[in-house]
PDB file of N, CA and C in Angstrom:
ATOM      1  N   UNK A   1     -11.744  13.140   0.712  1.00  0.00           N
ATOM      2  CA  UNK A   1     -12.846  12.262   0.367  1.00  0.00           C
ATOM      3  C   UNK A   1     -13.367  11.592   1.641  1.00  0.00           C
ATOM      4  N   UNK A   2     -14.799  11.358   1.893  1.00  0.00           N
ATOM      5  CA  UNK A   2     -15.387  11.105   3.410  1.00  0.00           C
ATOM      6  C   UNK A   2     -15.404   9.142   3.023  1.00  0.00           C
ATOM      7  N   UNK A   3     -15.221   8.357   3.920  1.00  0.00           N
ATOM      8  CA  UNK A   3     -15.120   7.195   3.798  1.00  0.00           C
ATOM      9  C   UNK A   3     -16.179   6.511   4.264  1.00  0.00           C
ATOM     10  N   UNK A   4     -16.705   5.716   3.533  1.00  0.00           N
ATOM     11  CA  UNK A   4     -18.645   5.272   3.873  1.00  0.00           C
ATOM     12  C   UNK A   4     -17.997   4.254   4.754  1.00  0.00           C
ATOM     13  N   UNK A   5     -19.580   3.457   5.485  1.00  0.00           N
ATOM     14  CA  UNK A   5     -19.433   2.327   6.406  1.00  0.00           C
ATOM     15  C   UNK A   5     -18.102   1.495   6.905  1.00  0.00           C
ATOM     16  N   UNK A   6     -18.009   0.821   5.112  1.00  0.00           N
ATOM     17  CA  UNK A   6     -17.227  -0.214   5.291  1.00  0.00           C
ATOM     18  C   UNK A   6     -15.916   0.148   4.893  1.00  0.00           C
ATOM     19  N   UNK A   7     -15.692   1.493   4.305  1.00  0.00           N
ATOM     20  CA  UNK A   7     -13.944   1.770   4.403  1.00  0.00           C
ATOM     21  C   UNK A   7     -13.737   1.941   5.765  1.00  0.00           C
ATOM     22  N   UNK A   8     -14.534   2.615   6.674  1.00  0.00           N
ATOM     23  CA  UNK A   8     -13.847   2.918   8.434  1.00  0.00           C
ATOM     24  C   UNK A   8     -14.079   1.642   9.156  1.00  0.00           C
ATOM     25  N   UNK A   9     -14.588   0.826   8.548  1.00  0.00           N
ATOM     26  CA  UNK A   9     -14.478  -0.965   9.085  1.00  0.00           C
ATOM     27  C   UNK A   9     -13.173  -1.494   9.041  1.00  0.00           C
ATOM     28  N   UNK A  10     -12.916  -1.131   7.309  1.00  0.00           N
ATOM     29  CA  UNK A  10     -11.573  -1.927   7.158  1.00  0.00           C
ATOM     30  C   UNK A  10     -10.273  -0.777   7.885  1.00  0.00           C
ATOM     31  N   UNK A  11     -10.839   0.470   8.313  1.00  0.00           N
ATOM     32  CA  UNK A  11      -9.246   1.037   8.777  1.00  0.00           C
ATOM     33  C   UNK A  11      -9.435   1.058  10.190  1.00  0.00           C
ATOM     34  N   UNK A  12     -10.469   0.611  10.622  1.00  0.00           N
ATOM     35  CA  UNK A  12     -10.616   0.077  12.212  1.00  0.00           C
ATOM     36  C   UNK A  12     -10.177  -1.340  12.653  1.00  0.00           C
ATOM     37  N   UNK A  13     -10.092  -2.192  11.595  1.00  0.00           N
ATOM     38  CA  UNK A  13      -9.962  -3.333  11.592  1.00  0.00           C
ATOM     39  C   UNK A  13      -7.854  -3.459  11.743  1.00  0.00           C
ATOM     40  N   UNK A  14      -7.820  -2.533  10.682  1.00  0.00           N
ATOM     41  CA  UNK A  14      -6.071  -2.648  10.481  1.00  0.00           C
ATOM     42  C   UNK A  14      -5.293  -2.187  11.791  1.00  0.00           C
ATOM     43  N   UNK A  15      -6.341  -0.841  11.965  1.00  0.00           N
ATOM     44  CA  UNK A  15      -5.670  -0.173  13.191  1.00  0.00           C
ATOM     45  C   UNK A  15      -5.687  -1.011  14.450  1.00  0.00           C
ATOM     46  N   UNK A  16      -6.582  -1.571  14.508  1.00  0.00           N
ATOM     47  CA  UNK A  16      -7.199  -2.356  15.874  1.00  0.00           C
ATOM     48  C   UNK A  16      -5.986  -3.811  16.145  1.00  0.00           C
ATOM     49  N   UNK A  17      -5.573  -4.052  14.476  1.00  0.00           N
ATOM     50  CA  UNK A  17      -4.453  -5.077  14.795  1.00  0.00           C
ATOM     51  C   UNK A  17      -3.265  -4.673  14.552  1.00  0.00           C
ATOM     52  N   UNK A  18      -2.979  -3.049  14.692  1.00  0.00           N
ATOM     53  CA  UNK A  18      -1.778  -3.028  14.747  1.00  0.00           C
ATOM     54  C   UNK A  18      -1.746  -2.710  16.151  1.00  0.00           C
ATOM     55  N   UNK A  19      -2.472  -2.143  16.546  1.00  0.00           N
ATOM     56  CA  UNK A  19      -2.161  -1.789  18.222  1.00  0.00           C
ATOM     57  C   UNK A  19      -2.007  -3.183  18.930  1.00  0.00           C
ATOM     58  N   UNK A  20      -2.788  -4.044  18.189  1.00  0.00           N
ATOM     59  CA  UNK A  20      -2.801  -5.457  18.685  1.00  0.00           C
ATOM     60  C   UNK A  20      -1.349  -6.423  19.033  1.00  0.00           C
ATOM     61  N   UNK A  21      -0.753  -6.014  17.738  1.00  0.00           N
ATOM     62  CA  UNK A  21       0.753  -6.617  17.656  1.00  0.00           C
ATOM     63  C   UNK A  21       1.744  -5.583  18.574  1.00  0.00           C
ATOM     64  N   UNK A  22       1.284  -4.151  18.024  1.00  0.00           N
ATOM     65  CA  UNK A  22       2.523  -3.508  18.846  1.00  0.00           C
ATOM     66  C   UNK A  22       2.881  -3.524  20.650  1.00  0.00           C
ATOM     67  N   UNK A  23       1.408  -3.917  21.219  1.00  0.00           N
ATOM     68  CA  UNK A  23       1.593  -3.937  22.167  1.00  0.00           C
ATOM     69  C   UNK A  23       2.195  -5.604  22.486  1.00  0.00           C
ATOM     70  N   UNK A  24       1.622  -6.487  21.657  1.00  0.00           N
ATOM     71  CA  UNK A  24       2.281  -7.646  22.082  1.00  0.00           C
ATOM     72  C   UNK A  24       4.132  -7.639  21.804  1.00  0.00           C
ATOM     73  N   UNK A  25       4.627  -6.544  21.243  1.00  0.00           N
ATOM     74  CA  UNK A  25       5.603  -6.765  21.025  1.00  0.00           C
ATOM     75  C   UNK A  25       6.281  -6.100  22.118  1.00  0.00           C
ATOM     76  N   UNK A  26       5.134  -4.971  22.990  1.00  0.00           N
ATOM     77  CA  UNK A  26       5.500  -3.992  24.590  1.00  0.00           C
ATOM     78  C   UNK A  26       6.113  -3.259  23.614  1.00  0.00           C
ATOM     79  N   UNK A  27       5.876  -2.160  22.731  1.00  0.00           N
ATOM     80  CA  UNK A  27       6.447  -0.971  22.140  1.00  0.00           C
ATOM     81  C   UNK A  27       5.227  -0.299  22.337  1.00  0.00           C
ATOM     82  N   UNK A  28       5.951   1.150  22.384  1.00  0.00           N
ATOM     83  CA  UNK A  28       5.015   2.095  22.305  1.00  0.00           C
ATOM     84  C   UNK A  28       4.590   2.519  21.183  1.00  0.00           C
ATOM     85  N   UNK A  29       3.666   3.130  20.980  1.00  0.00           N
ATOM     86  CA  UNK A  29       3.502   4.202  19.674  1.00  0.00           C
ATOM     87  C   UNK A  29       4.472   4.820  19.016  1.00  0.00           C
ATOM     88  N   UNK A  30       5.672   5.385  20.074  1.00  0.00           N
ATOM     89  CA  UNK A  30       6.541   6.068  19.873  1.00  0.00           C
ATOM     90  C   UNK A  30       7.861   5.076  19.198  1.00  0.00           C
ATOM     91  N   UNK A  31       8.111   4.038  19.855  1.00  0.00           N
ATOM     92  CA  UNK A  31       8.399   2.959  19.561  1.00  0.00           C
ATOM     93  C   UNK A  31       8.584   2.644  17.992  1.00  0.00           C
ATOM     94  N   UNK A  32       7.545   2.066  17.748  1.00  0.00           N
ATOM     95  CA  UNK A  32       7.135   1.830  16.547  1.00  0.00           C
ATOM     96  C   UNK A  32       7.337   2.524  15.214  1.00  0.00           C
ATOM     97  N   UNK A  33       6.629   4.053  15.288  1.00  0.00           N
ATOM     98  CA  UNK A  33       6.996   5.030  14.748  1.00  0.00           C
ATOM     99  C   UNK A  33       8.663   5.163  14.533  1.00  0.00           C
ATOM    100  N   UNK A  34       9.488   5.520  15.541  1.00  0.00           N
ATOM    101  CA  UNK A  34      10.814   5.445  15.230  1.00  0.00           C
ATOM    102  C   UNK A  34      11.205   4.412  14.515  1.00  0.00           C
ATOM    103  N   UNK A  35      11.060   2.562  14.980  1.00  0.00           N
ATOM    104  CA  UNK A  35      11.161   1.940  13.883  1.00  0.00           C
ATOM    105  C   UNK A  35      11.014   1.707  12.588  1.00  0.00           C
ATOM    106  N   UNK A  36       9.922   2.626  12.385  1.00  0.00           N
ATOM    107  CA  UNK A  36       9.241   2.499  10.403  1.00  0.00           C
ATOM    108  C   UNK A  36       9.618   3.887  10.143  1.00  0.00           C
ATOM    109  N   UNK A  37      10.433   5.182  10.506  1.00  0.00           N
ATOM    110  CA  UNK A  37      10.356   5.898  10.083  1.00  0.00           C
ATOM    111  C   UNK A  37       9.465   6.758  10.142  1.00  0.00           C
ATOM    112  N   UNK A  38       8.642   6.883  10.799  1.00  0.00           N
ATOM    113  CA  UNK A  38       7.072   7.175  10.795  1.00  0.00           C
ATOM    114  C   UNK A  38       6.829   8.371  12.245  1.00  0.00           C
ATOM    115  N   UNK A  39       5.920   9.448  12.045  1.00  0.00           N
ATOM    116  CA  UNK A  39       5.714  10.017  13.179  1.00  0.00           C
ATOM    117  C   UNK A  39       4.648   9.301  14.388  1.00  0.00           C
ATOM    118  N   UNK A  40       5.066   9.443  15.186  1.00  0.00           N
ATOM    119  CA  UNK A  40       3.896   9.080  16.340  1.00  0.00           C
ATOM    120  C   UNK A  40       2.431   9.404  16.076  1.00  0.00           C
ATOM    121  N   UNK A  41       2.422  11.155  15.978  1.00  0.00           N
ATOM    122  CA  UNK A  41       0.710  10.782  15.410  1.00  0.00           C
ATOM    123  C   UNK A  41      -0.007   9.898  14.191  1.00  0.00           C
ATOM    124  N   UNK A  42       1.342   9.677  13.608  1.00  0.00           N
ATOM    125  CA  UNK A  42       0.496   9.234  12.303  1.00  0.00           C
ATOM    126  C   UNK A  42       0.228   7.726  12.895  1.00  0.00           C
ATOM    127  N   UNK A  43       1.072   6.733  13.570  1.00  0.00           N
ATOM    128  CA  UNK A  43       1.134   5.462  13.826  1.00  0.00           C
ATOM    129  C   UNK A  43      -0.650   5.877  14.935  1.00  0.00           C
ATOM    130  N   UNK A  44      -0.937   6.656  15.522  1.00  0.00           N
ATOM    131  CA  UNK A  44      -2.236   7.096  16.434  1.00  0.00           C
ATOM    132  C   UNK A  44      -3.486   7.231  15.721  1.00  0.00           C
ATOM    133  N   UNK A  45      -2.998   8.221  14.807  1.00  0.00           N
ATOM    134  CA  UNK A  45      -4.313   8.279  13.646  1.00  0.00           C
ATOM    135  C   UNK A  45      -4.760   6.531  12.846  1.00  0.00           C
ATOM    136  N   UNK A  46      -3.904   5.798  12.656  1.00  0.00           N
ATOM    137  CA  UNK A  46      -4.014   4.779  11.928  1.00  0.00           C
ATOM    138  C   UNK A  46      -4.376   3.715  13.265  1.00  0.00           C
ATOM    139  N   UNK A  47      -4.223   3.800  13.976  1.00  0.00           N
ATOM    140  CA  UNK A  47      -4.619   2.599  15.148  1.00  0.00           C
ATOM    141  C   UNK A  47      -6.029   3.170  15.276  1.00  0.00           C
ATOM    142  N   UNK A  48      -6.243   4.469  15.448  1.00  0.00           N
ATOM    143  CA  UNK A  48      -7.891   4.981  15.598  1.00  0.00           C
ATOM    144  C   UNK A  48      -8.708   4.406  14.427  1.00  0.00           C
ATOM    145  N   UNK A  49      -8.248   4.497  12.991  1.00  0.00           N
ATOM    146  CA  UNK A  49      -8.859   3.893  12.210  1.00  0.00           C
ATOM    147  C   UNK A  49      -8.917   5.782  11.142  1.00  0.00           C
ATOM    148  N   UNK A  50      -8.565   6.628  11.887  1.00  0.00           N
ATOM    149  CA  UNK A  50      -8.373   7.982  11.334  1.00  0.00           C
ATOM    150  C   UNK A  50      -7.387   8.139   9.943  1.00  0.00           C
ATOM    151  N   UNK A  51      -6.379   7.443  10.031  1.00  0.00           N
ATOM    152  CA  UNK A  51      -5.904   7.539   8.617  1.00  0.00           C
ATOM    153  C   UNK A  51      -6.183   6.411   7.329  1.00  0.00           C
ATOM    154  N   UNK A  52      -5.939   6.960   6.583  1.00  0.00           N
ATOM    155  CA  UNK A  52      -5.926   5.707   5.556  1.00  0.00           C
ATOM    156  C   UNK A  52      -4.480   5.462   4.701  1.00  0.00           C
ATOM    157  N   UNK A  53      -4.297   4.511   5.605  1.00  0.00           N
ATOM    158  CA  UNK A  53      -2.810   3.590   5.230  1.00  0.00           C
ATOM    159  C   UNK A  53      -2.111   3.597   3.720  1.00  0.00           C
ATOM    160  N   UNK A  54      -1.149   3.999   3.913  1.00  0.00           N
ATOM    161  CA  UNK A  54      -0.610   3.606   2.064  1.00  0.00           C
ATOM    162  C   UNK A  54      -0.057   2.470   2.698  1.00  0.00           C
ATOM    163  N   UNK A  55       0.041   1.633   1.312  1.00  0.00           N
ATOM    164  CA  UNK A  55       0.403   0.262   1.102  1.00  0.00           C
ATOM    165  C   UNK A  55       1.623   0.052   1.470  1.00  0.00           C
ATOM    166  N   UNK A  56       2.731   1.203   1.241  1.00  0.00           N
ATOM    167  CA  UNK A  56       3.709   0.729   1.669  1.00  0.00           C
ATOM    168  C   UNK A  56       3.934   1.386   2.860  1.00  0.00           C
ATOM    169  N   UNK A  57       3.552   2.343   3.623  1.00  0.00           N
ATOM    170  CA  UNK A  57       3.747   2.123   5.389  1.00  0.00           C
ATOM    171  C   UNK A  57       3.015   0.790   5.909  1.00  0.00           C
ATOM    172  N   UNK A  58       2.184   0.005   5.426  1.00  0.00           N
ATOM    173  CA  UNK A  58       1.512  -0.775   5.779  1.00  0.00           C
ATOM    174  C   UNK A  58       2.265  -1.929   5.770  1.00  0.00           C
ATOM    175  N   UNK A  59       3.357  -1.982   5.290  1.00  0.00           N
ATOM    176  CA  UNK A  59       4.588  -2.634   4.622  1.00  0.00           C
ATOM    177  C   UNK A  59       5.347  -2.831   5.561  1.00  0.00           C
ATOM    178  N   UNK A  60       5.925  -1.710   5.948  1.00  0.00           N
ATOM    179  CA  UNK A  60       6.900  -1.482   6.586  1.00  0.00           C
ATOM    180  C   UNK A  60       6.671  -1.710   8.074  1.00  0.00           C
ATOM    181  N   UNK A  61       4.963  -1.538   8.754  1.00  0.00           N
ATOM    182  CA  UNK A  61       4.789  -2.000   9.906  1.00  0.00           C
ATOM    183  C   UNK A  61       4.785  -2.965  10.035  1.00  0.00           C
ATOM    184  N   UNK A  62       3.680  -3.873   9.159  1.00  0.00           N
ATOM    185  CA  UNK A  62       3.973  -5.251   9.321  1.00  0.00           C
ATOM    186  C   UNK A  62       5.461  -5.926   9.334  1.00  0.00           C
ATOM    187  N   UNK A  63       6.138  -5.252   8.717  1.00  0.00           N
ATOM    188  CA  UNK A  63       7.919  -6.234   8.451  1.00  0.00           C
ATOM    189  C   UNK A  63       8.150  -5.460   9.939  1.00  0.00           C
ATOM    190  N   UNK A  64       8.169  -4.357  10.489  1.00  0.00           N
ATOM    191  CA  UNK A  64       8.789  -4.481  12.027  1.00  0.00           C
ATOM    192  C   UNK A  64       7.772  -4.866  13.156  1.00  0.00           C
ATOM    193  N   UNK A  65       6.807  -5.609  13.301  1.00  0.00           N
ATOM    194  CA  UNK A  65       5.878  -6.495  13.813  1.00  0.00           C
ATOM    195  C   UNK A  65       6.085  -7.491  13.864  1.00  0.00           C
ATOM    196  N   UNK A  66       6.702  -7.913  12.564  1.00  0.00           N
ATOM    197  CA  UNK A  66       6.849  -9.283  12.454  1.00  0.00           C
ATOM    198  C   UNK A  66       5.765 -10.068  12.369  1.00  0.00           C
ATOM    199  N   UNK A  67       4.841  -9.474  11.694  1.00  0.00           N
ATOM    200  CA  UNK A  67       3.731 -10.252  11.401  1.00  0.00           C
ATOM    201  C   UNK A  67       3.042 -10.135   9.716  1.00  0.00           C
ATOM    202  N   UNK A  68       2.391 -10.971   9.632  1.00  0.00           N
ATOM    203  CA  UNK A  68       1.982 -11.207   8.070  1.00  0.00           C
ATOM    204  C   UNK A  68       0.885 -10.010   7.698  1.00  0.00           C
ATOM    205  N   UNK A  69       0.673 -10.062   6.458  1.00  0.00           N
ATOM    206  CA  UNK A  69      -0.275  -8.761   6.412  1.00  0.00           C
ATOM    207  C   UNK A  69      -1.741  -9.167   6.240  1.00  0.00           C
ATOM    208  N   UNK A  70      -1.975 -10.710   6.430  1.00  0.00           N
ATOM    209  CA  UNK A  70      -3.194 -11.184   6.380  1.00  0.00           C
ATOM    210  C   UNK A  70      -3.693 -11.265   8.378  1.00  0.00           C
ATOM    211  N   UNK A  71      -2.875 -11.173   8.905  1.00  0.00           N
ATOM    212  CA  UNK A  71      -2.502 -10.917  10.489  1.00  0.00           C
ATOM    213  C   UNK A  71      -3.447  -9.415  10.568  1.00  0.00           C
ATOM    214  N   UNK A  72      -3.028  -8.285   9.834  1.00  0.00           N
ATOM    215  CA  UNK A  72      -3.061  -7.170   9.970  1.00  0.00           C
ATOM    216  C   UNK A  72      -4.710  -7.011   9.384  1.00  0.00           C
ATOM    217  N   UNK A  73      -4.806  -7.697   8.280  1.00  0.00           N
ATOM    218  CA  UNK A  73      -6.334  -7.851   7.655  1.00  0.00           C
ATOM    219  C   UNK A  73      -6.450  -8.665   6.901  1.00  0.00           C
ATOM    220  N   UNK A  74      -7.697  -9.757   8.328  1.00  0.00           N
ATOM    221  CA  UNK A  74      -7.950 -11.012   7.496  1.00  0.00           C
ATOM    222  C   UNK A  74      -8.973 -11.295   6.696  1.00  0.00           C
ATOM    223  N   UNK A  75      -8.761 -10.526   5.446  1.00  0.00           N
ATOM    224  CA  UNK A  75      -9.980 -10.570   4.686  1.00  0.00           C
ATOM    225  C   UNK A  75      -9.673 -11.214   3.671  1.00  0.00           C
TER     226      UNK A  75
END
């Protein structure tokens, strides 16, 4: 399914603050990924704004971030 305007807003928005936190935390992509279980491209695709997040990887980054999920998207 192709995602209009404002869905690649909101997965630019998520992605844009997870790269935001991960780097404040100095992890890599790779990093990260190993922490949530998760492959590297996929943690890449989702910082681009290229994937669309399930709720619960979205979960699981925020809890190893250590940040809130209104942090991640303050909408």
């Amino acid at each position: 399914m192709k995602t209009n305007k404002n869905q690649k807003r909101i997965l630019m928005t998520i992605g844009d603050n997870i790269r935001k936190y991960r780097l404040k935390k100095g992890w890599s992509q790779e990093e990260l990924a190993f922490e949530c279980d998760l492959h590297r491209t996929y943690i890449g695709a989702v910082e681009r704004g290229e994937r669309n997040i399930t709720v619960l990887n979205l979960i699981k980054i925020k809890d190893k971030l250590n940040v809130r999920l209104k942090d991640i998207y303050p909408e």
